[in-house]
N, C-alpha and C. Protein backbone atom coordinates (compact mmCIF):
# COMPACT_ATOMS: atom_id res chain seq x y z
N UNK A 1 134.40 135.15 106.29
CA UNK A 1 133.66 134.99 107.50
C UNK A 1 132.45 134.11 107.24
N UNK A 2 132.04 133.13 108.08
CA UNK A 2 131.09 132.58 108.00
C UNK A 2 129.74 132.68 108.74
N UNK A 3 128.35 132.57 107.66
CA UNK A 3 127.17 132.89 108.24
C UNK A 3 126.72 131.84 108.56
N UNK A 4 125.63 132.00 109.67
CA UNK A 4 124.85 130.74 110.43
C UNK A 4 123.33 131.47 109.81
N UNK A 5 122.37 130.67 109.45
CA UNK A 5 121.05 130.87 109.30
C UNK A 5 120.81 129.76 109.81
N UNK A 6 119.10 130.23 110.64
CA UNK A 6 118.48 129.42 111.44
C UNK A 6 117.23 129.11 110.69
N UNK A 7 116.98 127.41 110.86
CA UNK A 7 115.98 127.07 109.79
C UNK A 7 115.05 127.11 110.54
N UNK A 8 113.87 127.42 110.39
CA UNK A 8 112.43 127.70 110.73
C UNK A 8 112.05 126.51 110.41
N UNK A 9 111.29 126.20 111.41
CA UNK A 9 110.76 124.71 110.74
C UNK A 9 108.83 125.62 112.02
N UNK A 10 107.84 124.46 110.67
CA UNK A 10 106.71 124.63 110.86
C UNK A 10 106.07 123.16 110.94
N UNK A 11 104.85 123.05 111.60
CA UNK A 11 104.09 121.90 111.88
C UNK A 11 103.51 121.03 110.86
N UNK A 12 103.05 119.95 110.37
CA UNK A 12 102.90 119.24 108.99
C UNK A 12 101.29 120.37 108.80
N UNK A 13 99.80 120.61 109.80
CA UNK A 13 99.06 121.17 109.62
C UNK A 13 99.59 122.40 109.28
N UNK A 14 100.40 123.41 109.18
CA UNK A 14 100.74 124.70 108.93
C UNK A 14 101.31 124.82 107.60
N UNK A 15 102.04 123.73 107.64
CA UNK A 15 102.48 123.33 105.89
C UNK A 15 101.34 123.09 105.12
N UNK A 16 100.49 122.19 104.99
CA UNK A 16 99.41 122.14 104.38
C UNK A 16 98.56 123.12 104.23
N UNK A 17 97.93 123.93 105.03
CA UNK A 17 97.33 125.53 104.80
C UNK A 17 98.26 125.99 103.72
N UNK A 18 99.64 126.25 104.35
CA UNK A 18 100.27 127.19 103.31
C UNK A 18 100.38 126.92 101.87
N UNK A 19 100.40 125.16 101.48
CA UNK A 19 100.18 124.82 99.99
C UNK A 19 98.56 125.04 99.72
N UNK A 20 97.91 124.96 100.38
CA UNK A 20 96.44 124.91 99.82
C UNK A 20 96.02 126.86 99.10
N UNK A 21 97.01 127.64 99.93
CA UNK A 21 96.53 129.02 99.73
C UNK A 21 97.49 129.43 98.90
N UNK A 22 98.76 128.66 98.69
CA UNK A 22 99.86 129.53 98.11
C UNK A 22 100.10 129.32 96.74
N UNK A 23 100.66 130.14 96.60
CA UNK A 23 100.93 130.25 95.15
C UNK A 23 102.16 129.29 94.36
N UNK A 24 103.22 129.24 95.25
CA UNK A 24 103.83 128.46 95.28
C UNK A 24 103.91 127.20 95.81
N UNK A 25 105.12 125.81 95.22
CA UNK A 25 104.85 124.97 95.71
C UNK A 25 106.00 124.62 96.58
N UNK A 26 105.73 123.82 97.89
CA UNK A 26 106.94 123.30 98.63
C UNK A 26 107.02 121.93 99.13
N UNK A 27 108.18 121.71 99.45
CA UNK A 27 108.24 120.42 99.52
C UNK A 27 108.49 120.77 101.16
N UNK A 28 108.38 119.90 102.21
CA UNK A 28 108.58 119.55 103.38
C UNK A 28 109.15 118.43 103.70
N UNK A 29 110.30 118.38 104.69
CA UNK A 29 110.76 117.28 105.63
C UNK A 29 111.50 118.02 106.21
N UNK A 30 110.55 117.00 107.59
CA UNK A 30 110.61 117.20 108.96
C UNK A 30 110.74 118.96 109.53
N UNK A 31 109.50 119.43 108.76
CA UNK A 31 109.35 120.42 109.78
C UNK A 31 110.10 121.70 109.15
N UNK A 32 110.88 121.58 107.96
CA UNK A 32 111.68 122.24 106.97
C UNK A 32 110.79 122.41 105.89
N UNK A 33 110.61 123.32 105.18
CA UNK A 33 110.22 124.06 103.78
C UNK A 33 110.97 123.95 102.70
N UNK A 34 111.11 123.80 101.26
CA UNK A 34 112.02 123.73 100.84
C UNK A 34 110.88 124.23 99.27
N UNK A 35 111.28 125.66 98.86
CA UNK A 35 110.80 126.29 97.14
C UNK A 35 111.12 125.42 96.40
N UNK A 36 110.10 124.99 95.46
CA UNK A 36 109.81 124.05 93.83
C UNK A 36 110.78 124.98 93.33
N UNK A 37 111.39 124.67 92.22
CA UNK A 37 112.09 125.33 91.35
C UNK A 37 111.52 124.57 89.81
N UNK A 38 111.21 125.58 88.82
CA UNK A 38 110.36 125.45 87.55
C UNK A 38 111.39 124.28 86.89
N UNK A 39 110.84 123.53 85.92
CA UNK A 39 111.45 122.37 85.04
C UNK A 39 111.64 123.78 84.16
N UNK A 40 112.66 122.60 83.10
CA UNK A 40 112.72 123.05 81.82
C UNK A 40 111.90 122.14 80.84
N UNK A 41 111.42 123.05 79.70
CA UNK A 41 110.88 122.12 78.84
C UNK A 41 111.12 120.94 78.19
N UNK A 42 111.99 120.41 77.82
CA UNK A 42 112.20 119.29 78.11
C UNK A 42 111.67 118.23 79.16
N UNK A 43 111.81 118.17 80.62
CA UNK A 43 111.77 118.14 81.86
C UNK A 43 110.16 117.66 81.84
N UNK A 44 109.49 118.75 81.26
CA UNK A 44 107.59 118.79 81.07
C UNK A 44 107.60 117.69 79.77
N UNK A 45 108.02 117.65 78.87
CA UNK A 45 107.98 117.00 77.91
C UNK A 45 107.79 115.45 78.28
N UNK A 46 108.72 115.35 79.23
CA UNK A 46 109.34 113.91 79.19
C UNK A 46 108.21 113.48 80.34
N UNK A 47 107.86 114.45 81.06
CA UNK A 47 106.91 113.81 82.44
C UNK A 47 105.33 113.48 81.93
N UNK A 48 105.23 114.52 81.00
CA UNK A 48 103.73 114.60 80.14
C UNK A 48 103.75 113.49 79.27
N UNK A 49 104.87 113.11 78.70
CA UNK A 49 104.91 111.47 78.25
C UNK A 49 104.31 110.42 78.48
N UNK A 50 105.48 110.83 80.02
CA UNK A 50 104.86 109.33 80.43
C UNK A 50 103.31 109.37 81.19
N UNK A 51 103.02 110.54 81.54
CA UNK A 51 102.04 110.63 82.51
C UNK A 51 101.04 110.38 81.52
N UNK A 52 100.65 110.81 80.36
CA UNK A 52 99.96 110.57 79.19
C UNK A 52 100.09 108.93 79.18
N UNK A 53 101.05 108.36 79.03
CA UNK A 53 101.25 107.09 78.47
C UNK A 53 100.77 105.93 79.34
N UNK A 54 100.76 106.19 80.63
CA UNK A 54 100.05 105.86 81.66
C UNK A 54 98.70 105.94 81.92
N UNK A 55 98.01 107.52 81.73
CA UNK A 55 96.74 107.51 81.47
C UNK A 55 95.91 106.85 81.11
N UNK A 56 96.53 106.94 80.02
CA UNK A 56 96.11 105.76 78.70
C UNK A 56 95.94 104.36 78.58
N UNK A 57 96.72 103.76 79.35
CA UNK A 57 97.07 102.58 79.33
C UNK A 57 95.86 101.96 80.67
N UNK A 58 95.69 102.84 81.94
CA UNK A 58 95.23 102.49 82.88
C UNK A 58 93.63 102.74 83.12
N UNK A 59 93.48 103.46 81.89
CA UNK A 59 91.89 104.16 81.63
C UNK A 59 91.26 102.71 81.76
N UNK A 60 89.82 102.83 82.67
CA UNK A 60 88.77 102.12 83.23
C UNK A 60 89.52 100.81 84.18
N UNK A 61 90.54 101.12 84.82
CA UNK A 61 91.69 100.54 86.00
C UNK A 61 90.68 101.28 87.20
N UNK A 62 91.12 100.74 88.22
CA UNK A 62 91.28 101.54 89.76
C UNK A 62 92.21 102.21 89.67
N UNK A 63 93.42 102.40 89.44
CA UNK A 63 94.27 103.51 89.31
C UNK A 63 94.33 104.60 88.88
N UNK A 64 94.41 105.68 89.72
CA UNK A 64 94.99 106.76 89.06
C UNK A 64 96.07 107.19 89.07
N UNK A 65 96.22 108.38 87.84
CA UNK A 65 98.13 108.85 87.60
C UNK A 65 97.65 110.43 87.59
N UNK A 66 98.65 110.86 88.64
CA UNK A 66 99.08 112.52 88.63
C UNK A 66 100.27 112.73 88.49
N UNK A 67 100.08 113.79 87.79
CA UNK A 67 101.50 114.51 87.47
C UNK A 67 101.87 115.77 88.05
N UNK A 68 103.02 115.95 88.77
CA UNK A 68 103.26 117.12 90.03
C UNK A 68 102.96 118.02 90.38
N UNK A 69 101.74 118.02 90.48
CA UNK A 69 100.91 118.63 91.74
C UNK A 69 100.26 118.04 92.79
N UNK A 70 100.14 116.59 92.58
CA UNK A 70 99.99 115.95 94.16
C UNK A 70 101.05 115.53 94.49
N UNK A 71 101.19 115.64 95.85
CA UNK A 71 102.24 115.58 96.69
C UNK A 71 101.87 113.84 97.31
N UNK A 72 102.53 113.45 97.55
CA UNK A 72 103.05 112.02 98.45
C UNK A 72 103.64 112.12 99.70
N UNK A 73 103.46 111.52 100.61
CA UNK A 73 103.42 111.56 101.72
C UNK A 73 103.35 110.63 102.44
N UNK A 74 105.27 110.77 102.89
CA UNK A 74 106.01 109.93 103.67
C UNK A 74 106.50 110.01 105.00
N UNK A 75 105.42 109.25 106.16
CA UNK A 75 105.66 110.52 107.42
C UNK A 75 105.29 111.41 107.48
N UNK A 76 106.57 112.40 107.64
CA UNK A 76 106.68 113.68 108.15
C UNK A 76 107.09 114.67 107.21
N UNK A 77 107.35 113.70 105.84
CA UNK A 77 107.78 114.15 104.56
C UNK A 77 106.81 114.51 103.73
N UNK A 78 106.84 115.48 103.06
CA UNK A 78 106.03 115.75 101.34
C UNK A 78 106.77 115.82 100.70
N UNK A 79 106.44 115.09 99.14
CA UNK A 79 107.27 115.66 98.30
C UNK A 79 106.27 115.62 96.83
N UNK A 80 106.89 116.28 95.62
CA UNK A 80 106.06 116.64 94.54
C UNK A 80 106.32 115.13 93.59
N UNK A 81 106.39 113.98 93.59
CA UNK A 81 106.91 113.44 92.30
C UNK A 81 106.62 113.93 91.14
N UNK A 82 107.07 113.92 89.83
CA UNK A 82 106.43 114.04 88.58
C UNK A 82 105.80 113.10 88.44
N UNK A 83 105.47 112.56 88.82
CA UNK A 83 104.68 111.35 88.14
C UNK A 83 104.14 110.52 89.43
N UNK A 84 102.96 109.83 89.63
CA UNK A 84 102.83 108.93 90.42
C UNK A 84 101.24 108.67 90.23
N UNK A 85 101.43 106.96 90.71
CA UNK A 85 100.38 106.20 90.02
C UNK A 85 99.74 105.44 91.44
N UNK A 86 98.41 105.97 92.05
CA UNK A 86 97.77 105.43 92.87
C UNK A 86 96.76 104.18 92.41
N UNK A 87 96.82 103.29 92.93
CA UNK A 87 95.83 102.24 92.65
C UNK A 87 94.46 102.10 93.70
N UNK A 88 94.20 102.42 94.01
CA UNK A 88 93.40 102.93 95.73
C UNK A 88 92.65 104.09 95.67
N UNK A 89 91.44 104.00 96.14
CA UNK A 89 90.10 105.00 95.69
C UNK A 89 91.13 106.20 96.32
N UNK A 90 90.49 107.22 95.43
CA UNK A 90 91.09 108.52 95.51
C UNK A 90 90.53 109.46 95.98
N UNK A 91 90.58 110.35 97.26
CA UNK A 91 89.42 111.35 97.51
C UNK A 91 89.50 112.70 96.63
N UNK A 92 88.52 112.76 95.71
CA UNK A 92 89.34 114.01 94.82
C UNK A 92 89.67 115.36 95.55
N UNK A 93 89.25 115.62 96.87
CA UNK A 93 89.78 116.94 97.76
C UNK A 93 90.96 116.71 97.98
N UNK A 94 91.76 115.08 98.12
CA UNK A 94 92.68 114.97 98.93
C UNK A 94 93.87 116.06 98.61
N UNK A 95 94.82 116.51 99.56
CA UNK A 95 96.16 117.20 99.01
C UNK A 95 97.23 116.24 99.12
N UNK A 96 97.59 115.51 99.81
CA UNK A 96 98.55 114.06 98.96
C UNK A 96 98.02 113.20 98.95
N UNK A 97 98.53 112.24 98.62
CA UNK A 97 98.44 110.69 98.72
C UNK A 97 99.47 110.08 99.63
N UNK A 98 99.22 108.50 100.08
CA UNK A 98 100.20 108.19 101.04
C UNK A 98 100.04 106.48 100.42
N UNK A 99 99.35 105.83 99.60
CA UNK A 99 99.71 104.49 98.61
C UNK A 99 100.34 104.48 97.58
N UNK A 100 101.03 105.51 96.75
CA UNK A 100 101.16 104.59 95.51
C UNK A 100 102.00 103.47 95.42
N UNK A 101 101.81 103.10 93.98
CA UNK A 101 102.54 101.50 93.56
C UNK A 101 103.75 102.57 92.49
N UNK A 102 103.99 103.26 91.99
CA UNK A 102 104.56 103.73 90.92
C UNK A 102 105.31 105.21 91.21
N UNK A 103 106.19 105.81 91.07
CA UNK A 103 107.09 106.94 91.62
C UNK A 103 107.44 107.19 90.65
N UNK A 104 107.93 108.56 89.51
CA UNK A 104 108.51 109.00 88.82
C UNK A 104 109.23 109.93 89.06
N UNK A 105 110.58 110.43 88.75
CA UNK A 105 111.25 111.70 88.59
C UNK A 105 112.19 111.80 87.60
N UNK A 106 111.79 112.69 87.03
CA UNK A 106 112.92 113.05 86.00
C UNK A 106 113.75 113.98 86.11
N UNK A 107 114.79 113.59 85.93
CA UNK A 107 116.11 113.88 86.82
C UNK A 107 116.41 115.90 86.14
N UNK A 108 117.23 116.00 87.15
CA UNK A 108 117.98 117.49 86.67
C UNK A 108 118.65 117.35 87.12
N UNK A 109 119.57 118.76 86.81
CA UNK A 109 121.19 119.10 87.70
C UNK A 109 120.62 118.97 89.26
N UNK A 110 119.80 120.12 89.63
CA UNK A 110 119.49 120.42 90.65
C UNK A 110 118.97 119.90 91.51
N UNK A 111 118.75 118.40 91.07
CA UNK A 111 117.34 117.31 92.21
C UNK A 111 117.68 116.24 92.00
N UNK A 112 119.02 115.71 91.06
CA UNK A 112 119.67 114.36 91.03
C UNK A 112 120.02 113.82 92.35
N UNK A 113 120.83 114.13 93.06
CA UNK A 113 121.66 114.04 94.24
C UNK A 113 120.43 113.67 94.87
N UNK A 114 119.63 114.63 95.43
CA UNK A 114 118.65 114.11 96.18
C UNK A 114 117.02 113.17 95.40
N UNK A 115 116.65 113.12 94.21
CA UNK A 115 116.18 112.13 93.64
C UNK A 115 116.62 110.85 93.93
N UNK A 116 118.03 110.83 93.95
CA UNK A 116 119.22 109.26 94.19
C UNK A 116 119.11 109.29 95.02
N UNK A 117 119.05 109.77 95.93
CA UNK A 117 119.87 109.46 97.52
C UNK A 117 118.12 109.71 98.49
N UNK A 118 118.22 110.78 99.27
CA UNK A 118 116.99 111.11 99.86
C UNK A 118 115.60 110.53 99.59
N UNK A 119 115.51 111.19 98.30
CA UNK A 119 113.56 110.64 97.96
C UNK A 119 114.05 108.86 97.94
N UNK A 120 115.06 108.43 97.24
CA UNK A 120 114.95 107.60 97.10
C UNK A 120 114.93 105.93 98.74
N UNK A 121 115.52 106.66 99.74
CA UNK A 121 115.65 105.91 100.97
C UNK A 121 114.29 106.58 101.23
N UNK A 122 113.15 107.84 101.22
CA UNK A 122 112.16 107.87 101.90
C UNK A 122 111.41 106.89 101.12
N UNK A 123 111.04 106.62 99.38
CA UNK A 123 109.87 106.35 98.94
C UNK A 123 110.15 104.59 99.21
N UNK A 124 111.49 103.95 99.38
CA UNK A 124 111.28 102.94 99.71
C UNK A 124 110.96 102.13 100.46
N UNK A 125 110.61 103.39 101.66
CA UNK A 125 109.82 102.91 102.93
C UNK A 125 108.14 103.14 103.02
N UNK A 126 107.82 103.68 101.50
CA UNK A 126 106.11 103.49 101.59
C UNK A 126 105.89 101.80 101.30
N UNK A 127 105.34 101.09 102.51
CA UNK A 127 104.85 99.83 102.33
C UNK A 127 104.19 99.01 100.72
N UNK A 128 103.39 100.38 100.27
CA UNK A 128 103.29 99.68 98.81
C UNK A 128 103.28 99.73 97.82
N UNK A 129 104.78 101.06 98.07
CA UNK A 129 105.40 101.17 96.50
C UNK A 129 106.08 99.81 95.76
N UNK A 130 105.82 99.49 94.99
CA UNK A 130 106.29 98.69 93.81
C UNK A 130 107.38 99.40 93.54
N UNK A 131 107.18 100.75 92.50
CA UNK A 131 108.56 100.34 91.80
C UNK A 131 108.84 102.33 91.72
N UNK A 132 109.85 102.61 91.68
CA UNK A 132 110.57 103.96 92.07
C UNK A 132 111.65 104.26 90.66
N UNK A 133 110.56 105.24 89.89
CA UNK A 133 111.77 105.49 88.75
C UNK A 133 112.20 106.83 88.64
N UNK A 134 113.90 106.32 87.89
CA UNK A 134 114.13 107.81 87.18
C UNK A 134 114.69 108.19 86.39
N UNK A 135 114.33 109.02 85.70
CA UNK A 135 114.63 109.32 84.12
C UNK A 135 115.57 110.49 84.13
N UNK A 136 116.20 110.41 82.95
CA UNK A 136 117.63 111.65 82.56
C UNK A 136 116.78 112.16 81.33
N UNK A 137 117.02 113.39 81.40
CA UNK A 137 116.61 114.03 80.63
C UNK A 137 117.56 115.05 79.27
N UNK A 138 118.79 114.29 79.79
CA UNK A 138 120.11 114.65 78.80
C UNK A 138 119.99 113.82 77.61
N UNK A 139 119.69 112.29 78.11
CA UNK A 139 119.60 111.12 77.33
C UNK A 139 118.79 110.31 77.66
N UNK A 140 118.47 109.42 76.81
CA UNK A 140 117.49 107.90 77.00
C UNK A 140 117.81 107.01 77.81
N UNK A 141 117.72 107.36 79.38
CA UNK A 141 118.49 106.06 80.42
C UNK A 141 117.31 106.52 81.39
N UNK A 142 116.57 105.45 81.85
CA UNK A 142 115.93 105.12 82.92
C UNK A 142 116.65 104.04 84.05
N UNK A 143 116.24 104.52 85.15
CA UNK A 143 116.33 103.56 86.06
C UNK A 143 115.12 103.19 86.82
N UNK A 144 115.05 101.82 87.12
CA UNK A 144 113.64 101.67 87.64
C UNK A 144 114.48 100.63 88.85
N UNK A 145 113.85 101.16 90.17
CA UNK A 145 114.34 100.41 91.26
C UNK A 145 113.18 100.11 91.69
N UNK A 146 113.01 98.37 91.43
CA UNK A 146 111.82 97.60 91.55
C UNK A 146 111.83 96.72 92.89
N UNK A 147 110.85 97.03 93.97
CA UNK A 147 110.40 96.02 95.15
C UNK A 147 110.54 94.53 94.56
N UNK A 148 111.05 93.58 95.25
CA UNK A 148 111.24 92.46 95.14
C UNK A 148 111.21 91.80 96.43
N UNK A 149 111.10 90.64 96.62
CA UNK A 149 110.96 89.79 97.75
C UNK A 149 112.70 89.06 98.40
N UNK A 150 113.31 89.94 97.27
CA UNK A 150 114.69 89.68 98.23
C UNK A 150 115.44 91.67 98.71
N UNK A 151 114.40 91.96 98.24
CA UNK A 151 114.53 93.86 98.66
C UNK A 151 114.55 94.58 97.19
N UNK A 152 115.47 95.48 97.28
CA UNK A 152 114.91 96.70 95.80
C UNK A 152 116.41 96.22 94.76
N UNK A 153 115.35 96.14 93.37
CA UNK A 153 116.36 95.46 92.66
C UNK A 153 116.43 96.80 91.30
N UNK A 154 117.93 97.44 91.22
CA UNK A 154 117.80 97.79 89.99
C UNK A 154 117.98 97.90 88.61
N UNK A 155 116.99 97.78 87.56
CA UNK A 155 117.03 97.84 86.19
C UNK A 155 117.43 99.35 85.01
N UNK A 156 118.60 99.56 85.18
CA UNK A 156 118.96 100.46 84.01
C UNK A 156 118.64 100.00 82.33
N UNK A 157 118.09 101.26 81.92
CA UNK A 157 117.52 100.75 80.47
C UNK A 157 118.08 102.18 79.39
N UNK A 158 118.16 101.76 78.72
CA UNK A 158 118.47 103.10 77.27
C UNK A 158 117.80 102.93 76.03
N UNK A 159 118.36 103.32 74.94
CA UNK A 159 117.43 103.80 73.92
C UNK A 159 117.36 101.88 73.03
N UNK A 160 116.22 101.70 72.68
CA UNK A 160 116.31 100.58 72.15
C UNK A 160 115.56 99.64 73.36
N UNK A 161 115.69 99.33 74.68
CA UNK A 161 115.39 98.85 75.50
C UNK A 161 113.73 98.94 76.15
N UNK A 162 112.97 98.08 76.18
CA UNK A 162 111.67 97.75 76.91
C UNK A 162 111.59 97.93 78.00
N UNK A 163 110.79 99.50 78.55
CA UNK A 163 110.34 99.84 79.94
C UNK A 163 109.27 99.09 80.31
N UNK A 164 109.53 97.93 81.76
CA UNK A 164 108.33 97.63 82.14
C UNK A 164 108.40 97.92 83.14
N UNK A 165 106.79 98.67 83.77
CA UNK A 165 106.53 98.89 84.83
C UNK A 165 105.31 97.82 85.66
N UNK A 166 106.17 96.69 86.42
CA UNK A 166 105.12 95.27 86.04
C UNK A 166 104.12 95.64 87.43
N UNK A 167 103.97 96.73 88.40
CA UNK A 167 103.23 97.67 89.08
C UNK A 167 101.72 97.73 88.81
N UNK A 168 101.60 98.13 86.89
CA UNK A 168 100.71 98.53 86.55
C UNK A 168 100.64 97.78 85.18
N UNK A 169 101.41 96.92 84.93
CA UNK A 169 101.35 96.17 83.54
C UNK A 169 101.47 96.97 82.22
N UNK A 170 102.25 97.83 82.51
CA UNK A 170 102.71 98.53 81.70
C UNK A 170 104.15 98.09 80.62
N UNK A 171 104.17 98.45 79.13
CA UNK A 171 105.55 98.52 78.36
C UNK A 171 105.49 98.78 77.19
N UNK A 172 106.58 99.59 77.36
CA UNK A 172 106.84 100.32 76.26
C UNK A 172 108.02 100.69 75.82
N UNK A 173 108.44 101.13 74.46
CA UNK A 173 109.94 101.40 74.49
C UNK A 173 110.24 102.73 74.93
N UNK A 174 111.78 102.76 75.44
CA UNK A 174 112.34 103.45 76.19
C UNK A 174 111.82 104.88 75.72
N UNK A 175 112.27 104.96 74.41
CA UNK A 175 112.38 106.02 73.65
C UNK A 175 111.20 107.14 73.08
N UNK A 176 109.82 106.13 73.30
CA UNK A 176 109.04 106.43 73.47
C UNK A 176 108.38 107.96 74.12
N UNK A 177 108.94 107.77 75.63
CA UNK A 177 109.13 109.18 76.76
C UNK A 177 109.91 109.92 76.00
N UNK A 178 111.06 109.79 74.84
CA UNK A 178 111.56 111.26 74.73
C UNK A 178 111.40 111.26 73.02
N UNK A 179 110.34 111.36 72.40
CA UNK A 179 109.66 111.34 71.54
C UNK A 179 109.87 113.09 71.09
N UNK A 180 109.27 114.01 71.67
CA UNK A 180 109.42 115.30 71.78
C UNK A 180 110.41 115.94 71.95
N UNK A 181 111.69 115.32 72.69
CA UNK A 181 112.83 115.81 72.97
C UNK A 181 113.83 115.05 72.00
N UNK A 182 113.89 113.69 71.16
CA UNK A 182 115.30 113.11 70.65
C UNK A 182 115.95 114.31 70.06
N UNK A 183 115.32 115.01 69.24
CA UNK A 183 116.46 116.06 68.00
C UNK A 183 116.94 116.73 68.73
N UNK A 184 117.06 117.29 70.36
CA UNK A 184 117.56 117.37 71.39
C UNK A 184 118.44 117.19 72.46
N UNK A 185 118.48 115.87 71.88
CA UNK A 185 119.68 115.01 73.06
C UNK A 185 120.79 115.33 72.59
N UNK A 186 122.09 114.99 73.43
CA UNK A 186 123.26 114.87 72.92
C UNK A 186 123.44 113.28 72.19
């Protein structure tokens, strides 16, 4: 027999209260709720990488880099990236952002499908994202789907291969991000 559940959907101001007080985190689109589900270590490894590696690189920049706990904000959409790199004064109260140049996610079972597909048709409609990546966390393969002036072009990279993120003038080798995790991989 089949069940029907009815989705509750709440206002973008009612969503925002509820992340500012809650304990938990959620993602929203259109008016839908949707529970964070915890990384695995690995997962933290690989995001603290790069988010570190970025830091670093962009220290005394206009840019700043957070790692998932600010939310981005597309529309009517929130979502958590792991990673994302604002270039644009930052209000430190703010609860998302709605510029960056830079998008990260590192992939899982559970958020591939929609990492590929979903985030990826919303974040390419922020006017001034540059460049939208994402990382496997099984193995050393990035994809970076880079803004271009003939539309979004993408660069698959693996172990041995030079990540540039030309956004923020960033590069480095691939392998670099899974530094903590190789004795790990398959």
């Amino acid at each position: 027999m089949r069940s029907v559940k009815k989705v509750e959907r709440i206002g973008v101001d009612d969503y925002l209260r509820l992340e500012e007080r809650g304990e938990e985190r959620h993602e929203y689109v259109h008016g839908a709720i949707y529970a964070m589900v915890g990384g695995t270590a690995r997962h933290n490894l690989i995001a603290t990488a790069m988010t570190s590696a970025l830091r670093a690189h962009l220290k005394d920049t206009p840019c700043t880099v957070f790692m998932s706990d600010m939310k981005v904000r597309v529309d009517d959409v929130f979502y958590y990236p792991d990673v994302m790199t604002v270039c644009t004064p930052v209000d430190p109260g703010s609860l998302f952002q709605t510029e960056p140049v830079l998008l990260i996610e590192v992939l899982s079972k559970s958020t591939e499908s929609k990492d590929r597909l979903e985030k990826l048709v919303a974040y390419q409609s922020i006017p001034g994202l540059q460049e939208y990546v994402l990382v496997a966390q099984d193995k050393v393969a990035i994809d970076i789907y880079r803004r271009s002036e003939s539309g979004w072009q993408l660069e698959s990279l693996s172990y041995g291969d030079t990540v540039t993120f030309e956004s923020v003038h960033f590069e480095a080798p691939a392998e670099m991000f899974y530094e903590d995790v190789l004795g790990s991989l398959k």
